[in-house]
Structure formats: structure tokens, C-alpha cells
Protein backbone atom coordinates (compact mmCIF):
# COMPACT_ATOMS: atom_id res chain seq x y z
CA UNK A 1 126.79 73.05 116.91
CA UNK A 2 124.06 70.13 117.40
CA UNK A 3 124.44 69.88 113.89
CA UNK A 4 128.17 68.54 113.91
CA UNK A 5 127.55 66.78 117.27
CA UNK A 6 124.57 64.60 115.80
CA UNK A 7 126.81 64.51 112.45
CA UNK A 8 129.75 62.64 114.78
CA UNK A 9 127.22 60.77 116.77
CA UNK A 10 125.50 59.05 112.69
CA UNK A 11 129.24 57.91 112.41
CA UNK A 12 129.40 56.01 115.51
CA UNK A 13 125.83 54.43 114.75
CA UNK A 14 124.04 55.90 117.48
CA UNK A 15 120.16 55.85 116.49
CA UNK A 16 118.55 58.77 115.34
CA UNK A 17 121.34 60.98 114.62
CA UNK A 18 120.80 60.78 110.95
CA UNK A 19 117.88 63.25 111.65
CA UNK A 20 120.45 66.02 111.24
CA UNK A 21 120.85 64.44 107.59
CA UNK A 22 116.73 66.19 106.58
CA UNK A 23 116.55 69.66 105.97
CA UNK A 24 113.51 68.99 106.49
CA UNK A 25 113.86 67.87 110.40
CA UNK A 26 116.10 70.72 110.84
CA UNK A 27 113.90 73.27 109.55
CA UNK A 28 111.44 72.40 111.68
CA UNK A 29 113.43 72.12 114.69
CA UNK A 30 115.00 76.16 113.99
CA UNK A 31 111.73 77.07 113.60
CA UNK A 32 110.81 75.85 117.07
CA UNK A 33 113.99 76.62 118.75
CA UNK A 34 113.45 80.36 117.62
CA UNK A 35 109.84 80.34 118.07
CA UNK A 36 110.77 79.40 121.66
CA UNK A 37 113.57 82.04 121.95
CA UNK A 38 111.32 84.77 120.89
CA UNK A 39 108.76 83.83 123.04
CA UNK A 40 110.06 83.48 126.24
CA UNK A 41 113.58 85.44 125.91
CA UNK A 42 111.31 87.90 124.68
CA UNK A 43 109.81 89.04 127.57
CA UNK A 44 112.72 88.88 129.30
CA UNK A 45 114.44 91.16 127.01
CA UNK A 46 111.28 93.75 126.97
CA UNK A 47 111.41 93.68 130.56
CA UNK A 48 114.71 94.83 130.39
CA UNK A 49 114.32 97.61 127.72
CA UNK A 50 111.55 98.96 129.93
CA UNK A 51 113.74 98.98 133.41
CA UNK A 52 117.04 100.66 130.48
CA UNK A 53 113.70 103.15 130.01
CA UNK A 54 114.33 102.78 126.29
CA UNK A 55 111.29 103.96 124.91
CA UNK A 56 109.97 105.11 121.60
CA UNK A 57 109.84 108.98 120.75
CA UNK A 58 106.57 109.59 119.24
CA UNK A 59 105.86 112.70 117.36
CA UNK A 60 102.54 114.16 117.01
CA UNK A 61 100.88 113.51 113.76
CA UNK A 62 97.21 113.98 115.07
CA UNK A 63 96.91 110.31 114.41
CA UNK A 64 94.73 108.12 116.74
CA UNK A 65 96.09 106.62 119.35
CA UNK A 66 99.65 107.34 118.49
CA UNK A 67 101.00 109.52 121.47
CA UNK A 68 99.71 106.69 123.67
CA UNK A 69 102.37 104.72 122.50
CA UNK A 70 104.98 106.99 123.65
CA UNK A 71 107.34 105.05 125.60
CA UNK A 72 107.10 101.76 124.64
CA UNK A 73 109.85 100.24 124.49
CA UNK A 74 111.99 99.93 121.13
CA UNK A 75 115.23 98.03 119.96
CA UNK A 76 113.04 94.88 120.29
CA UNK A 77 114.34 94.28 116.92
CA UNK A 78 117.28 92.47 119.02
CA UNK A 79 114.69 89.36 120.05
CA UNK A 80 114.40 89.09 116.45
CA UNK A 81 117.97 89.22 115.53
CA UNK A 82 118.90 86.35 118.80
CA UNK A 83 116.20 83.84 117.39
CA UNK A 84 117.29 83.40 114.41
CA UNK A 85 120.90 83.65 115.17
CA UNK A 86 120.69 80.83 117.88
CA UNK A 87 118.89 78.30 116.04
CA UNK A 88 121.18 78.94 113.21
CA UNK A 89 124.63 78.03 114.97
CA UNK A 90 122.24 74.97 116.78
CA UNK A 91 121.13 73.47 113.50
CA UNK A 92 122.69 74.83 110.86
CA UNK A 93 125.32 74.08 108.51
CA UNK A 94 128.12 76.48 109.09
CA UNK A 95 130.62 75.25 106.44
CA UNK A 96 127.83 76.22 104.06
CA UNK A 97 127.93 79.62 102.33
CA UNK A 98 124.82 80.51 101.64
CA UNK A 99 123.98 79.90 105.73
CA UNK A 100 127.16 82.17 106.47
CA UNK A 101 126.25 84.94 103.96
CA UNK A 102 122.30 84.96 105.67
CA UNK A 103 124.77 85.03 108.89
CA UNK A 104 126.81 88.02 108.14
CA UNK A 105 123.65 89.76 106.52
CA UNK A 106 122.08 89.39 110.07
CA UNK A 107 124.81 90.85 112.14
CA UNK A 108 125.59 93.54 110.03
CA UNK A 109 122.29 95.06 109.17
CA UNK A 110 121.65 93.99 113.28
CA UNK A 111 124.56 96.44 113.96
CA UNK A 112 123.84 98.94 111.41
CA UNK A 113 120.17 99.53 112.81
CA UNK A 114 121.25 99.17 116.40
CA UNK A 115 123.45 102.09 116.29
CA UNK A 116 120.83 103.99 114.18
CA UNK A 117 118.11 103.44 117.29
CA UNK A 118 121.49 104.20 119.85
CA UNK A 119 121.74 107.10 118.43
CA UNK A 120 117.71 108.33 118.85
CA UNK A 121 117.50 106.74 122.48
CA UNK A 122 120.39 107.69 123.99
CA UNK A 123 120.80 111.63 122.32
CA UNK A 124 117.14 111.56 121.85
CA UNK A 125 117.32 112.43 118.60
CA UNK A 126 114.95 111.01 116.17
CA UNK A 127 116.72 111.28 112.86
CA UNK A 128 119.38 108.80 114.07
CA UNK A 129 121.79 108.09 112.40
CA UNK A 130 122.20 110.19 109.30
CA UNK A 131 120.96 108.44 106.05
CA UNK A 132 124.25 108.60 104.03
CA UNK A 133 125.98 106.59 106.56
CA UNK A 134 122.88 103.73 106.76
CA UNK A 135 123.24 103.99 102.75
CA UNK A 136 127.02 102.84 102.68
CA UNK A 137 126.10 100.60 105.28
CA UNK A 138 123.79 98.72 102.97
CA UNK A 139 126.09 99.70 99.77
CA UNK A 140 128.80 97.59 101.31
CA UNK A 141 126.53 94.46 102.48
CA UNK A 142 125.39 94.74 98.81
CA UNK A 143 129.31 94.41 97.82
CA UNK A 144 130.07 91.71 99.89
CA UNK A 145 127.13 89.44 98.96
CA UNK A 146 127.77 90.08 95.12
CA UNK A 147 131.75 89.72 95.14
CA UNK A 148 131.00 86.61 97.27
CA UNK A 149 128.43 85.04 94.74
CA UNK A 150 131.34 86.35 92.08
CA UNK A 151 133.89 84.66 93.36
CA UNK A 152 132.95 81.83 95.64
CA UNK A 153 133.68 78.53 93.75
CA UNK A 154 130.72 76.98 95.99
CA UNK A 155 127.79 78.95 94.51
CA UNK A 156 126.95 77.61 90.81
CA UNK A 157 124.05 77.06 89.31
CA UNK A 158 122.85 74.50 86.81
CA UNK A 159 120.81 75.74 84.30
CA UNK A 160 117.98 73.92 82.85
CA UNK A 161 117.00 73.43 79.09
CA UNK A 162 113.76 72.29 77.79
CA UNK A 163 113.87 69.24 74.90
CA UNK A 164 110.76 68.20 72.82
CA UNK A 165 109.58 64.37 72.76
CA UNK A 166 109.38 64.04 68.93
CA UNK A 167 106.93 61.28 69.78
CA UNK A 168 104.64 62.69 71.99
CA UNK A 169 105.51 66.41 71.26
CA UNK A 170 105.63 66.45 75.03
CA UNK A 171 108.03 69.07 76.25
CA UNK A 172 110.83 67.36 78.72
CA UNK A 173 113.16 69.74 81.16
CA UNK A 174 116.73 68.22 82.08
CA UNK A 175 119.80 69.62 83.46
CA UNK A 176 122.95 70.10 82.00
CA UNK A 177 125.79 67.64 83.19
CA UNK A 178 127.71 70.41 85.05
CA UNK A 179 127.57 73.00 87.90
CA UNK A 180 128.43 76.61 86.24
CA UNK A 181 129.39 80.38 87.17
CA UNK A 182 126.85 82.43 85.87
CA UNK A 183 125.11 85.85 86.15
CA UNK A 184 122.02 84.31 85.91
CA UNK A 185 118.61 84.65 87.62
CA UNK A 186 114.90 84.14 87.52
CA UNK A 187 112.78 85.92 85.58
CA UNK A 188 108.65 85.38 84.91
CA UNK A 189 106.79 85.07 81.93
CA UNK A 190 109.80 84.06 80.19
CA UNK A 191 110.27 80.76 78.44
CA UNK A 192 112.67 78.51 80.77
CA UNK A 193 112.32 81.66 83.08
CA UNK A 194 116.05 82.14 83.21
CA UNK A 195 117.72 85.78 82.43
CA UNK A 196 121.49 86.66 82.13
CA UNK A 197 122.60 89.62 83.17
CA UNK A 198 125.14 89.37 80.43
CA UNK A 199 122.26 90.26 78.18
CA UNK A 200 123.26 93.82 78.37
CA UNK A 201 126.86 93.74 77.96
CA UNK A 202 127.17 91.83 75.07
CA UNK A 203 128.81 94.78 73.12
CA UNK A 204 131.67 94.15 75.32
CA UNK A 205 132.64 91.27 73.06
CA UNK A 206 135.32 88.47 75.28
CA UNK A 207 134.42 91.18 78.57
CA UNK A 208 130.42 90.25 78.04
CA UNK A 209 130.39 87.79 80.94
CA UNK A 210 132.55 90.15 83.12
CA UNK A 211 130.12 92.85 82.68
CA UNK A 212 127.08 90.41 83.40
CA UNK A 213 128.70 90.09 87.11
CA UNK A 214 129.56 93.68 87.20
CA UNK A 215 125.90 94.21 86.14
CA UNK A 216 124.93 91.23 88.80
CA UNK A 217 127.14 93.29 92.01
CA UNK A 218 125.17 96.87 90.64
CA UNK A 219 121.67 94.89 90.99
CA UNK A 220 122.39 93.11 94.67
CA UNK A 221 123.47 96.44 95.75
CA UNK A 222 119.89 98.37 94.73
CA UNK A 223 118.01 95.71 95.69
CA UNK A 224 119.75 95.08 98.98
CA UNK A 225 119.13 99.22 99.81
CA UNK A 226 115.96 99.26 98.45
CA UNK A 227 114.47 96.64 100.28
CA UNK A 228 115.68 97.28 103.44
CA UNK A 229 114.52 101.42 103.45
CA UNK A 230 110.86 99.39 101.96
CA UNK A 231 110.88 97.02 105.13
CA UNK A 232 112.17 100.59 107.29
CA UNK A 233 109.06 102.97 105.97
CA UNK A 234 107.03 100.12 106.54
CA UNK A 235 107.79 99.54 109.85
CA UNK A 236 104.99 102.23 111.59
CA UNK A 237 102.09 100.73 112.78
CA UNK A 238 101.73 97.27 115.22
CA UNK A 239 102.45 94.05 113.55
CA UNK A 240 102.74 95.42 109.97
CA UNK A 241 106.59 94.77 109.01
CA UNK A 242 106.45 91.65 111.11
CA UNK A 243 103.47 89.85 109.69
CA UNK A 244 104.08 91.02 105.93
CA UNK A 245 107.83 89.63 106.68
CA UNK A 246 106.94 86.59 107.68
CA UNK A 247 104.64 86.29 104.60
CA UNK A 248 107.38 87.47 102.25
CA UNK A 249 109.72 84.87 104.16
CA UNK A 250 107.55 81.87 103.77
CA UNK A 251 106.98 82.23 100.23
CA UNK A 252 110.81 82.61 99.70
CA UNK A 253 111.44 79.32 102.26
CA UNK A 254 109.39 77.40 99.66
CA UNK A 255 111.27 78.75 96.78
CA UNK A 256 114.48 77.82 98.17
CA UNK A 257 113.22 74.34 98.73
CA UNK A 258 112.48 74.14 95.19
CA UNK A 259 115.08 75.49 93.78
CA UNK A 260 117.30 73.53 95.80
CA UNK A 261 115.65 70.48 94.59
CA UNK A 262 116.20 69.02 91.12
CA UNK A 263 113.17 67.15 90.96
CA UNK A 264 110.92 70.32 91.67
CA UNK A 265 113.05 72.43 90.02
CA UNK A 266 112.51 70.44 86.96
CA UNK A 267 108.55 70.58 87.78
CA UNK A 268 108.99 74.41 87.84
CA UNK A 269 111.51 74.79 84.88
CA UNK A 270 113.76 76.49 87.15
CA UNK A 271 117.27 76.63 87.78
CA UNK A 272 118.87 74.29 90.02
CA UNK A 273 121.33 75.92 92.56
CA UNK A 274 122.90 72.63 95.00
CA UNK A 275 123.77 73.22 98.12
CA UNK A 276 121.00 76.43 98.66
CA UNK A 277 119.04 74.24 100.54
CA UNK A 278 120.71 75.37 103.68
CA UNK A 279 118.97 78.28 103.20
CA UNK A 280 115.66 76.74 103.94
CA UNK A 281 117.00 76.20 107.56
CA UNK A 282 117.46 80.02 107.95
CA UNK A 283 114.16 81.10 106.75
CA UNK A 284 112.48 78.86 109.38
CA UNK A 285 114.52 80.80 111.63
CA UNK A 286 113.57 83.76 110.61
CA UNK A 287 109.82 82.75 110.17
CA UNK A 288 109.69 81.67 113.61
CA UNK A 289 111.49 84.46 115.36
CA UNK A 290 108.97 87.14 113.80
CA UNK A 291 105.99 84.91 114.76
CA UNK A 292 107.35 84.91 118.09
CA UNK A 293 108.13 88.47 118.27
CA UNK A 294 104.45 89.10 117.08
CA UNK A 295 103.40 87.82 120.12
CA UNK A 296 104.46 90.88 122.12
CA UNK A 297 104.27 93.31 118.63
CA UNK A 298 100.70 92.56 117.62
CA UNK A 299 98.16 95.71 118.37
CA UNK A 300 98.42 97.06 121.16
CA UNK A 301 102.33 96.72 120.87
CA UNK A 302 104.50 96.01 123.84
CA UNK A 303 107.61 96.45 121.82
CA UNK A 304 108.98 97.74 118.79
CA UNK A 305 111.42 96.28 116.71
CA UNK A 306 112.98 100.01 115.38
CA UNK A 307 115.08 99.99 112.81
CA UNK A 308 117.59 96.98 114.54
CA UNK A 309 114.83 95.14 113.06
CA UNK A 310 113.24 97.18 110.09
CA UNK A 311 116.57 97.76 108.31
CA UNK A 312 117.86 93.84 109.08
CA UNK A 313 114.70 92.26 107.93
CA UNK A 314 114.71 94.08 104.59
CA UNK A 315 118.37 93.24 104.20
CA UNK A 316 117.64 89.55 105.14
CA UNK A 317 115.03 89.51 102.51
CA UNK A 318 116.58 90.89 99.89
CA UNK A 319 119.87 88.53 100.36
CA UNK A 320 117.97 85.54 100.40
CA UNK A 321 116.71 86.62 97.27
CA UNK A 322 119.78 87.15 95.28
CA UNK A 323 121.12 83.87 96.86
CA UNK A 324 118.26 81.84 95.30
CA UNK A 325 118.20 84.30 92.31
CA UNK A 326 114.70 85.48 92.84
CA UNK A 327 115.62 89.20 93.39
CA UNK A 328 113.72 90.45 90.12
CA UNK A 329 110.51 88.45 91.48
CA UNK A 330 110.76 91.09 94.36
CA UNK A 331 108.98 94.07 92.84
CA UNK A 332 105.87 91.48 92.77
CA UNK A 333 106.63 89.36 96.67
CA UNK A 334 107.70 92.70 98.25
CA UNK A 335 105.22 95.20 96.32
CA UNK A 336 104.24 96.69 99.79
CA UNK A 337 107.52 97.53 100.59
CA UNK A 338 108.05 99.19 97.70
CA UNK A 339 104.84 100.98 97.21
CA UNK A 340 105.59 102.04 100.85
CA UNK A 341 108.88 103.23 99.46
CA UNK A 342 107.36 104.82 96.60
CA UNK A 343 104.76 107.04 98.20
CA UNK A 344 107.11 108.68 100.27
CA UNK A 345 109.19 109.50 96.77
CA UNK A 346 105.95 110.56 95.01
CA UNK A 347 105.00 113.35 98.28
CA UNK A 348 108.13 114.86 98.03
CA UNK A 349 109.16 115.35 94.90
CA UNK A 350 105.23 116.69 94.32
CA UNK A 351 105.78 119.03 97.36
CA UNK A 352 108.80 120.37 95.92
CA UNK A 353 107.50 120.82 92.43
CA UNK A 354 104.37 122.67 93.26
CA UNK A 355 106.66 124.65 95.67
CA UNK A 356 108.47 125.93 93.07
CA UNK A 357 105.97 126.51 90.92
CA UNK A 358 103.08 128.26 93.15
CA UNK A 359 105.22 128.90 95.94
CA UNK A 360 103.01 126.66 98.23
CA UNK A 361 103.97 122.77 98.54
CA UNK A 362 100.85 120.13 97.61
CA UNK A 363 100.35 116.74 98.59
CA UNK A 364 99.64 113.64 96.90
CA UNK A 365 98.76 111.58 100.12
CA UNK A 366 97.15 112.74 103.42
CA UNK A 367 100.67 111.29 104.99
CA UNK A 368 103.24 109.21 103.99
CA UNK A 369 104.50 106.22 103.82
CA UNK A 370 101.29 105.04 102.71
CA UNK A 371 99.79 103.57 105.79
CA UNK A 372 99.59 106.63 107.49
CA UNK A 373 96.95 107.70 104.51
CA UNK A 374 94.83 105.30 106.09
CA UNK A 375 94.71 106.70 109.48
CA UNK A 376 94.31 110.52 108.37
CA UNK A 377 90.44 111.42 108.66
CA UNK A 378 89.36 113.30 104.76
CA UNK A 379 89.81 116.53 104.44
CA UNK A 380 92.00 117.24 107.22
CA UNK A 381 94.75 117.82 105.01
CA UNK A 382 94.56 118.78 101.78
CA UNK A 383 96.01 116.54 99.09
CA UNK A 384 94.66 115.32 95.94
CA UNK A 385 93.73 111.99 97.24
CA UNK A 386 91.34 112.12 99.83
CA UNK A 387 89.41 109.03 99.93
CA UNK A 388 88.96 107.03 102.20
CA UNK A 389 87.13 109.68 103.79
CA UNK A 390 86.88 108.19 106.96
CA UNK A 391 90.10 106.72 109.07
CA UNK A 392 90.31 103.28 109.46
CA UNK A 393 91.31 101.81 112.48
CA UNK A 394 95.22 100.15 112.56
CA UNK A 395 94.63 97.04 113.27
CA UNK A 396 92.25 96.56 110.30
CA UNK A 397 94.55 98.22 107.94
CA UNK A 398 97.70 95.85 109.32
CA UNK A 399 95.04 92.97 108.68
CA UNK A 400 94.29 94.03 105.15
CA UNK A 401 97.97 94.82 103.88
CA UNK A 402 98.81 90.73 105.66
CA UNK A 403 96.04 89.87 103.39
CA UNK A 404 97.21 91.66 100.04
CA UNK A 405 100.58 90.27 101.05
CA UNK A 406 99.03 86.70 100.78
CA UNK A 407 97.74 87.61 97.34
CA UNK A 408 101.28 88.83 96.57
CA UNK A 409 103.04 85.47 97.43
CA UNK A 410 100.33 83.81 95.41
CA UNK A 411 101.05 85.82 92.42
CA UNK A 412 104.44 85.68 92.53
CA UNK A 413 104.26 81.30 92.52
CA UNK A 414 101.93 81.78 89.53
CA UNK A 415 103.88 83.94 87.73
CA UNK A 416 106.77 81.09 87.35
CA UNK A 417 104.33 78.76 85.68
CA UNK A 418 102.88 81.82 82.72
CA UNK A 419 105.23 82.30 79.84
């Protein structure tokens, strides 16, 4: 709204409205304005959660300290969801539609985790809301991000070509003179580190570039699930899916920058995709509400985001991604969501195996998702990995996966400049 009010006031000359012209300026002001929100909202809205008595149900896992945070309150994922949203319709572009896709990702994951926490407060049930209705919750965000990116006329990309000085045998990158429709995205350690996802439908013959955004849709929609169950599982001990969030989110707000930028995106050999810039207003948002809501999540925890927040923070990440065609750089910038992800797969399909096979079910871990491991004093359970032996206190393990998701972010930059 300030946006288009500072917008009317440039035309009539009136000095400094042309602030609103820097992404830049309004960056920095969402990040602020939801820093501010989360901040002091926020402990408005815990206060209320508390006096609603919606508190967390804690099972017993013999883990330290854990049934001492029965009853904190949960659903905080809502602060989240309000500081980004606010600064968004303050600052941002609305007309744009990358900014209204990052819009509709947030309500609808938002909605999809509310009902799921709903479900365990009010029946006090802790399963929720039952996984195959969270999964087509996610499948159709997934179709309506890819159809949109299909069909849209106002996202294009403009791919980039490298050209060899004869001279100076010094290797040039330019653009090509028009904006295009393409299933294309970013891939590392791949000369001009573009991929098509018509690769694989070539066989199709005239259909090869209709089966590349087929392909495209198929991809947003894994990535879209599998990132927000990653950002879910990962969501268990104080300040963990927050602070690796706003880690992943950072990294991906320079990115967007970039690639919205032809003179960096040229530095980078990267695609060009005008008008994503927008997006870089978001993710200060969003980097600024989960700083903010660290405030109050940060060990010991005086809220919980639950999955209003786990599920929409994995969907938010994984959106942004596919908007500013990073998603296969993911598997790297996200690994701790997936690893998280993959644990869990690894302990039960070994627990089923050796149930069949010896009758008694074996582990892999001392507890999934993988941060629970951690906690689990050797040789209390019997799995085949014990080590470490001895249980390491949660806020040093939420300070050592923040620092491996530093590395992560590092990588992932690095990785665009090896081919």
C-alpha cells in the first residue's frame, strides 16, 4: 500500500518518494517492519495463546528436558506468517507475480498447517491432520506455482551465452536480445550452468518443449512436498527450523538479487529472470520475521511455531526456489532438511526389513529425525549407530546444525562459479 502511495506522491514531485523506486530501500524497510511485527506483536500474540491454553503435547521420549516443555504454547507459527505478510502489502509490489505467488504460497501453506495444529490442540490429538490430506495440500500449491510459471506471460527468462574474444581469448557472457518461455533452470558444475528440462523429452519430437514444462510442473511439485515435510521433521528442538531458515533464506535473498540483475548475472554466468527482483523484498520479510520470532523461540522456547510454521516455511523456501530457478541447488542449501527427511526414511524402512526377516525390528539411529540421535545417551537403545556416546545438550546441537548450515550456503555460492 505505501508502495503505490509513495509511487503517486514521485509523480507529484514530492521529495523522497522515489525511495520506493530501490529494492534496495524497500528491502530494508520489510525487513524492519517485520522485524518489528515479530517482536512486539509477538508477545502479544504468545500472551494470547497462553490465556487460549494452547499448549504443546509432548510425548515422552526419555529425552532431557523435553516433558518440561509441555505446555508451551504452539501455533506461534502465526507471528511468523503476520510479519511477513504485513510488510509485504506495505512495501511490496502487488502487480508483480512473483510477490503474489510468495503471497499465495504463504496463506496457503499458513492455512494448511493451521488446521493441521487445530486439529492436535483442540481434539488433542497429535497426529493432526492425516498426512494424505497435508500431501494434496502441498501437491496442489506445487500445481499452481508450476501452471503459473507455465503460463504466465510475465515470467521469462533470458538466457545467457558465453562468446570468446578471438583477441584476448578472454571468454565474454551477453544476453540474448529477447525475454523467452523456457523450462529452464540452474544447474552447478555445468558450463553456462543452465539445464532444460526439455533434455529428457526430446524423443517427443515437436511435443519436446511441452514435455520440458510437464517435466518442470512434476519437479515444483516434489520439491515443493519435499521441502516442506524437511522444514516439518526439522522443526523439534528450540531455534533449529528458525535459524537454519533464516540461513537458507538469506542465501536465496542474495541469489535473487543476482539473478535479477543483469550485470551480476553476467558476473555469475547465470540466467537473467527481470522483474524477480520483487522477490528480494519478500525474503527480507521473511528473514526478519524468523529473526524476530527467534527472539521468543531461542532455547528455552516460549513458543513454538508447529507446523503453521514448519510446513509454510518449507513451502516458502522451496517456491522461492523454483521462482528464481534454483530448486536443483536445494539438495546442497537445504541438505539438513533433507538429511532430516532422510533419516526418518532410512529407520523405517530398516525396521520393517529386519522385521520381516528376524521377526524383531532394528534401528539405524537411536531416534529419528536425526536430531533426536543427538540427544539419546549410547546404548540406551540399540541401533547400529551409537556414537556419540554421550548426549549433547540442545542448544549446542541447534548451534552446530546453524553452523553446518552456514557452510551449506557457502557451498552452494561456490558451486555456481566450478564447472
Amino acid at each position: 500500500m505505501l508502495y503505490y502511495l509513495f509511487n503517486y506522491l514521485g509523480q507529484l514531485g514530492f521529495p523522497g518518494a522515489r525511495l520506493m523506486d530501490y529494492i534496495t530501500f524497500r528491502s530494508g524497510a520489510a525487513l524492519v517492519l517485520s522485524l518489528f511485527i515479530a517482536i512486539v506483536f509477538g508477545r502479544r500474540i504468545i500472551d494470547r495463546l497462553q490465556l487460549m491454553q494452547v499448549g504443546e503435547i509432548i510425548r515422552d521420549l526419555g529425552l532431557e528436558g523435553q516433558m518440561k516443555k509441555t505446555g508451551t504454547p504452539t501455533m506461534g507459527g502465526v507471528i511468523i506468517i503476520i510479519s511477513i505478510l504485513i510488510p509485504c502489502l506495505l512495501v511490496g509490489n502487488l502487480s508483480n507475480v512473483y510477490m503474489l505467488l510468495m503471497i499465495v504460497a504463504t496463506i496457503w501453506l499458513g492455512t494448511l498447517g493451521f488446521l493441521d495444529d487445530y486439529i492436535k490442540v483442540a481434539r488433542r490429538d497429535k497426529d493432526g491432520l492425516k498426512g494424505k490430506f497435508k500431501i494434496v495440500g502441498q501437491v496442489g500449491l506445487g500445481l499452481i506455482v508450476g501452471l503459473t510459471m507455465v503460463f504466465s506471460p510475465s515470467i521469462s527468462i533470458r538466457e545467457n551465452v558465453e562468446t570468446e574474444n578471438v583477441e584476448n581469448h578472454e571468454i565474454v557472457v551477453e544476453y540474448k536480445a529477447e525475454n523467452i518461455k523456457s523450462p529452464q533452470t540452474t544447474i552447478p558444475f555445468v558450463k553456462n550452468n543452465n539445464f532444460n528440462y526439455a533434455y529428457f523429452t526430446q524423443w517427443m519430437g515437436k511435443y519436446a518443449a511441452t514435455g520440458g514444462w510437464i517435466l518442470f510442473v512434476l519437479v515444483t511439485i516434489f520439491v515443493v512436498t519435499a521441502t516442506s515435510n524437511g522444514a516439518n521433521l526439522t522443526d523439534g528442538l528450540d531455534g533449529l527450523a528458525t535459524g537454519t531458515s533464516a540461513i537458507i533464506g538469506t542465501a536465496l535473498a542474495i541469489m535473487a538479487y543476482l539473478g535479477a540483475n543483469i550485470i551480476y548475472s553476467s558476473y555469475l554466468n547465470i540466467m537473467y529472470i527481470p522483474g524477480s527482483e520483487e522477490l528480494v523484498v519478500y525474503m527480507a520479510a521473511f528473514i526478519g520475521a524468523l529473526i524476530g520470532f527467534l527472539w521468543y523461540n531461542a532455547y528455552p522456547a516460549q513458543v513454538f511455531m508447529g507446523d503453521t510454521g514448519s510446513l509454510t516455511l518449507g513451502g516458502i523456501i522451496a517456491v522461492f526456489a523454483i521462482l528464481i530457478r534454483k530448486e536443483l541447488l536445494l539438495p546442497i542449501l537445504c541438505a539438513i532438511f533433507f538429511i532430516e527427511d532422510l533419516s526418518v526414511i532410512i529407520q523405517v524402512a530398516y525396521f520393517k526389513y529386519t522385521k520381516r526377516k528376524t521377526g524383531e525390528g532394528k534401528r539405524v539411529f537411536k531416534m529419528t529425525p536425526l536430531h533426536h540421535h543427538y540427544q539419546k545417551q549410547g546404548g540406551t537403545i540399540q541401533a547400529l549407530i551409537q556414537r556419540p556416546f554421550t548426549a549433547i545438550p540442545e542448544s549446542k546441537i541447534v548451534t552446530r546444525f546453524w553452523i553446518i548450515g552456514i557452510f551449506l550456503a557457502v557451498i552452494t555460492f561456490v558451486t555456481l562459479k566450478i564447472r
